[in-house]
Protein backbone atom coordinates (compact mmCIF):
# COMPACT_ATOMS: atom_id res chain seq x y z
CA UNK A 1 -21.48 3.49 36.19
CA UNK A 2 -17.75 3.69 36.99
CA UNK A 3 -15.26 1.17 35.46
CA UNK A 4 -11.35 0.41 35.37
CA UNK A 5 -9.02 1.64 33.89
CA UNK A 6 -7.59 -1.34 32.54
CA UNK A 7 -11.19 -1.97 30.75
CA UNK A 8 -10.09 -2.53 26.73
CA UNK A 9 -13.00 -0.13 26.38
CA UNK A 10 -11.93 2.73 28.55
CA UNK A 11 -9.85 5.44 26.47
CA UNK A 12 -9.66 8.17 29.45
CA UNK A 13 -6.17 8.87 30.56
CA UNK A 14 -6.11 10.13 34.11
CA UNK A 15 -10.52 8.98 34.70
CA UNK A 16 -11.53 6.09 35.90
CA UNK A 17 -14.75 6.78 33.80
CA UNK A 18 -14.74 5.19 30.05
CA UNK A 19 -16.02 6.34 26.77
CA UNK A 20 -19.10 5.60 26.62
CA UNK A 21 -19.99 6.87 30.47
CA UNK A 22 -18.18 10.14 29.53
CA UNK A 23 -20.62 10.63 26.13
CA UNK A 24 -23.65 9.98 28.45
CA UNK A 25 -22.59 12.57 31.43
CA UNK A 26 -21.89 15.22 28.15
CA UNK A 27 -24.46 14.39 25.50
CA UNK A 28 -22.97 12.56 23.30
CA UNK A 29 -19.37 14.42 22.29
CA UNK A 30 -17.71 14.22 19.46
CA UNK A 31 -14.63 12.49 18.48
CA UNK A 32 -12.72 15.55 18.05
CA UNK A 33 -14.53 17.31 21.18
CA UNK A 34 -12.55 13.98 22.63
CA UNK A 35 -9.52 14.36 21.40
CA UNK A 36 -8.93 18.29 21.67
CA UNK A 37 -9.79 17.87 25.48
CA UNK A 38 -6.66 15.25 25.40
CA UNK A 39 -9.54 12.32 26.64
CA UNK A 40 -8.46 10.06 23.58
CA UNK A 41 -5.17 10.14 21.33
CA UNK A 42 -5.25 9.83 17.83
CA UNK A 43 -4.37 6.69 17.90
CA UNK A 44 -6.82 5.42 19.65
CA UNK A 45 -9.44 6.76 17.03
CA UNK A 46 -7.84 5.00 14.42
CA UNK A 47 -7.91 1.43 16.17
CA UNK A 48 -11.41 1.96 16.76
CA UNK A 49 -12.04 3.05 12.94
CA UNK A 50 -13.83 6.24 13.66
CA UNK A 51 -11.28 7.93 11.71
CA UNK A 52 -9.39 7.73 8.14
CA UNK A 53 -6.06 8.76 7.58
CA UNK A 54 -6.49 11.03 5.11
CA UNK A 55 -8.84 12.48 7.96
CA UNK A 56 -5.96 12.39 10.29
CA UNK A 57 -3.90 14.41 8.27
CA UNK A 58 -6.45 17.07 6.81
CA UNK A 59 -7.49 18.01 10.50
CA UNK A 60 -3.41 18.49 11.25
CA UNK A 61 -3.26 15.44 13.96
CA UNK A 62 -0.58 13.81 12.32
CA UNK A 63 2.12 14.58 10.42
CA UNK A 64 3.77 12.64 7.11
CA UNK A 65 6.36 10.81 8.91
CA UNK A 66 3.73 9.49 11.95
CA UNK A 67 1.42 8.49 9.07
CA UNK A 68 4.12 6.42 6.77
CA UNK A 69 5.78 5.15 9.89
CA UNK A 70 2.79 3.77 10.97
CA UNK A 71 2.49 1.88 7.77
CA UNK A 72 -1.33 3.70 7.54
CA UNK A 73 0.09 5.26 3.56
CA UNK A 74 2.53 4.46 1.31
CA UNK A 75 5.18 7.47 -0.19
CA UNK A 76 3.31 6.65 -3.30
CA UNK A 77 0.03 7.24 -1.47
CA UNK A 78 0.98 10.92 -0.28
CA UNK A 79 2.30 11.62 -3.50
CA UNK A 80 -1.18 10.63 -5.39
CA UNK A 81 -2.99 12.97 -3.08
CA UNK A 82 -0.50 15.68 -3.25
CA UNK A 83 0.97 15.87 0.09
CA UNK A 84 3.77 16.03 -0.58
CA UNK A 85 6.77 17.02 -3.17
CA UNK A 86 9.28 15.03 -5.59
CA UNK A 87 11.93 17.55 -3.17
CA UNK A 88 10.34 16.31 -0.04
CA UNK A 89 10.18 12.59 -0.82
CA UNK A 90 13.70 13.00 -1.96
CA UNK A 91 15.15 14.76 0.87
CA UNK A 92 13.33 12.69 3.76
CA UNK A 93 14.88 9.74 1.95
CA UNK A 94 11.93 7.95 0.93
CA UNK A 95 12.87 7.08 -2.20
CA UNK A 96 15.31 6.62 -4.45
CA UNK A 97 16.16 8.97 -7.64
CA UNK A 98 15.45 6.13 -9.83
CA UNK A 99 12.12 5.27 -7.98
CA UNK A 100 11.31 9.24 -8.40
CA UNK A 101 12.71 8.91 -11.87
CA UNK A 102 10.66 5.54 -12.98
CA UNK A 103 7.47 6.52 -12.05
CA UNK A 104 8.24 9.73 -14.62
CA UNK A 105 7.94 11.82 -11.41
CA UNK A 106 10.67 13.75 -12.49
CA UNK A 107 13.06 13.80 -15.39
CA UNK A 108 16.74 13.02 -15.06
CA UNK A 109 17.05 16.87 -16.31
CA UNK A 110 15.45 17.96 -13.39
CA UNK A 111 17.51 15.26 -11.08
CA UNK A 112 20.78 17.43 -12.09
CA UNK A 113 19.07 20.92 -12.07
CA UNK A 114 18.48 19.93 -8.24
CA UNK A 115 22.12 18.39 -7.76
CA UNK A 116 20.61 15.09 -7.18
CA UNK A 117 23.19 13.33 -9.42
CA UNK A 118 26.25 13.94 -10.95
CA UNK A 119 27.08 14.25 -14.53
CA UNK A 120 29.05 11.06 -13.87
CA UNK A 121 26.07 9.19 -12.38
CA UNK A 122 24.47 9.76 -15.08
CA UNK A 123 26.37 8.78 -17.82
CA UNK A 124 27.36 5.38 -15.72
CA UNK A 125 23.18 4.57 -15.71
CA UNK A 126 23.21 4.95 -18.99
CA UNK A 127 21.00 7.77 -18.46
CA UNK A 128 22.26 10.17 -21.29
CA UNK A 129 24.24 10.07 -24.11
CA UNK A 130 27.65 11.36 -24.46
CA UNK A 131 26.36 14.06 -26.67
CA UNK A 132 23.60 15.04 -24.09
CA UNK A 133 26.19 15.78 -22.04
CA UNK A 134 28.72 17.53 -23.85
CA UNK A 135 24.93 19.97 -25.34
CA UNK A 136 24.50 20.69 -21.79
CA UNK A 137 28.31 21.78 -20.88
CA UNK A 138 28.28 19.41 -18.65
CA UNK A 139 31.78 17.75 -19.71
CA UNK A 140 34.70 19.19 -21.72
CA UNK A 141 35.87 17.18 -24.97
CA UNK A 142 38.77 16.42 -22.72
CA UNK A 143 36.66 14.25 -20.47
CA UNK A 144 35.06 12.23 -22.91
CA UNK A 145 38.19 11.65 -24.91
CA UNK A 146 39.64 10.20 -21.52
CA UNK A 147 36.41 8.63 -21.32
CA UNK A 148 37.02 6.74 -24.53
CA UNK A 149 33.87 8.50 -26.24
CA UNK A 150 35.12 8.89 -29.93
CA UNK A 151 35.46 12.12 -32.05
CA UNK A 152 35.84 12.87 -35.52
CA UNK A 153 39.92 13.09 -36.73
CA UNK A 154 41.01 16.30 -37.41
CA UNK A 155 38.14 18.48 -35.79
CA UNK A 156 39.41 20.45 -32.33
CA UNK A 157 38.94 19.07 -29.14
CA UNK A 158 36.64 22.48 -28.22
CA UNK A 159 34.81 21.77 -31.08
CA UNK A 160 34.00 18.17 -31.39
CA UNK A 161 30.86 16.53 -31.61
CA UNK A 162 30.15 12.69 -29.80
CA UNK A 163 27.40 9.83 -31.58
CA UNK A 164 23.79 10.75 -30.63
CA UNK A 165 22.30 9.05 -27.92
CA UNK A 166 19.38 9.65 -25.63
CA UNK A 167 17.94 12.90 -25.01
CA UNK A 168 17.71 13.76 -21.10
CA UNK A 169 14.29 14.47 -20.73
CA UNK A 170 13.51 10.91 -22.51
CA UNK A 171 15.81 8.77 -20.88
CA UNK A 172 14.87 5.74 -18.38
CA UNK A 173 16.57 4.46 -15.51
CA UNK A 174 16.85 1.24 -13.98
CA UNK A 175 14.14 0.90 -10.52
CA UNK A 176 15.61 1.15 -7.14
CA UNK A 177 13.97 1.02 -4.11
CA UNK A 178 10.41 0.28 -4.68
CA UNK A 179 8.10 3.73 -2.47
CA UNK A 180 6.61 0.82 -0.35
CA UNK A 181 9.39 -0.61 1.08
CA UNK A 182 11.03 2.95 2.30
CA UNK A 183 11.01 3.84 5.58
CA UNK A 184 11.20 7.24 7.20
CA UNK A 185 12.07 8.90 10.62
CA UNK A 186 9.46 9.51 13.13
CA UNK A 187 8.40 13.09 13.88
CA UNK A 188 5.42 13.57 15.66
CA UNK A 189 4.15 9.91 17.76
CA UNK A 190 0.17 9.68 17.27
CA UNK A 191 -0.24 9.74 20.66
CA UNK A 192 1.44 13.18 21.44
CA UNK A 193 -0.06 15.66 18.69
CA UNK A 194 -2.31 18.08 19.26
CA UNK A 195 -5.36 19.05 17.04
CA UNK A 196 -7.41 22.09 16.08
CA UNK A 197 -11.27 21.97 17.54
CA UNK A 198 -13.51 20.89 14.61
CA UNK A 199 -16.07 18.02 14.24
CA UNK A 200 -15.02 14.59 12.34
């Protein structure tokens, strides 16, 4: 039996022949025998629920950006199953530091090690203490004197020592931009990947 191809069931591209004829003519295919012959996008399969997106994204049909565009995961779902970095969330712009840093993701240590923030940035969140800083060499005693952070009388500027505060690696930071609101650029579409031959 031959239908339209304007039939809400009929997934063929360039046939007039639908789904369902196409699995009787060929015994039943799978989805992925489907979609590696380019009969039925990804997409597709997920409207129709025959597929997951974690399935989606094992078998290499869609990439990060498709997936969280698409609203199928959050950031914070990728994260949990450990596709993807801290770096990467970072550097696509998913997040914010402070989103990365409040969900103890990474430490505001590590935020400088990677350039992330500045030494300045990082005082002004309240994120370390003056002393912190000067430990780590990351100001001179001329800074913080300009910076109105106290030290003893008589002891040398090279040698002066600021009130304790905060160690880096135990510091918090205020929350930014919460992983489920961010949005990402689009990579791959759904509809134009290509997959690997396998079964779902």
């Amino acid at each position: 039996m031959r239908r339209s191809k304007t039939d809400p069931d009929c997934v063929l591209r360039k046939s007039p022949l639908c789904e369902s004829d196409l699995k009787k003519l060929m015994g039943q295919p799978t989805n992925t025998f489907l979609r590696e012959r380019h009969l039925v996008t990804a997409e597709s399969l997920w409207e129709r629920h025959l597929v997951t997106a974690e399935s989606l994204w094992e078998r290499h049909w869609v990439t990060a950006e498709s997936l969280r565009e698409r609203h199928l995961v959050s950031a914070e779902s990728l994260w949990e199953r450990h596709l993807v970095s801290a770096e990467s969330l970072w550097e696509r712009h998913w997040v914010t530091a402070e989103s990365l840093r409040e969900r103890h993701w990474v430490t505001a240590e590590s935020l400088w090690e990677r350039h992330l923030v500045t030494a300045e940035s990082l005082w002004e969140r309240h994120l370390v203490s003056a002393e912190s800083l000067w430990e780590r060499h990351l100001v001179t005693a001329e800074s913080l004197w300009e910076r109105q952070c106290r030290v003893p009388v008589g002891e040398a500027l090279g040698y002066c020592r600021v009130p304790v505060g905060e160690a880096l690696g135990y510091c918090r930071v205020p929350v930014g931009e919460a992983l489920g609101d961010c949005r990402v650029p689009v990579e791959e579409a759904l509809g134009e990947c290509r997959v690997p031959v396998g079964d779902t």
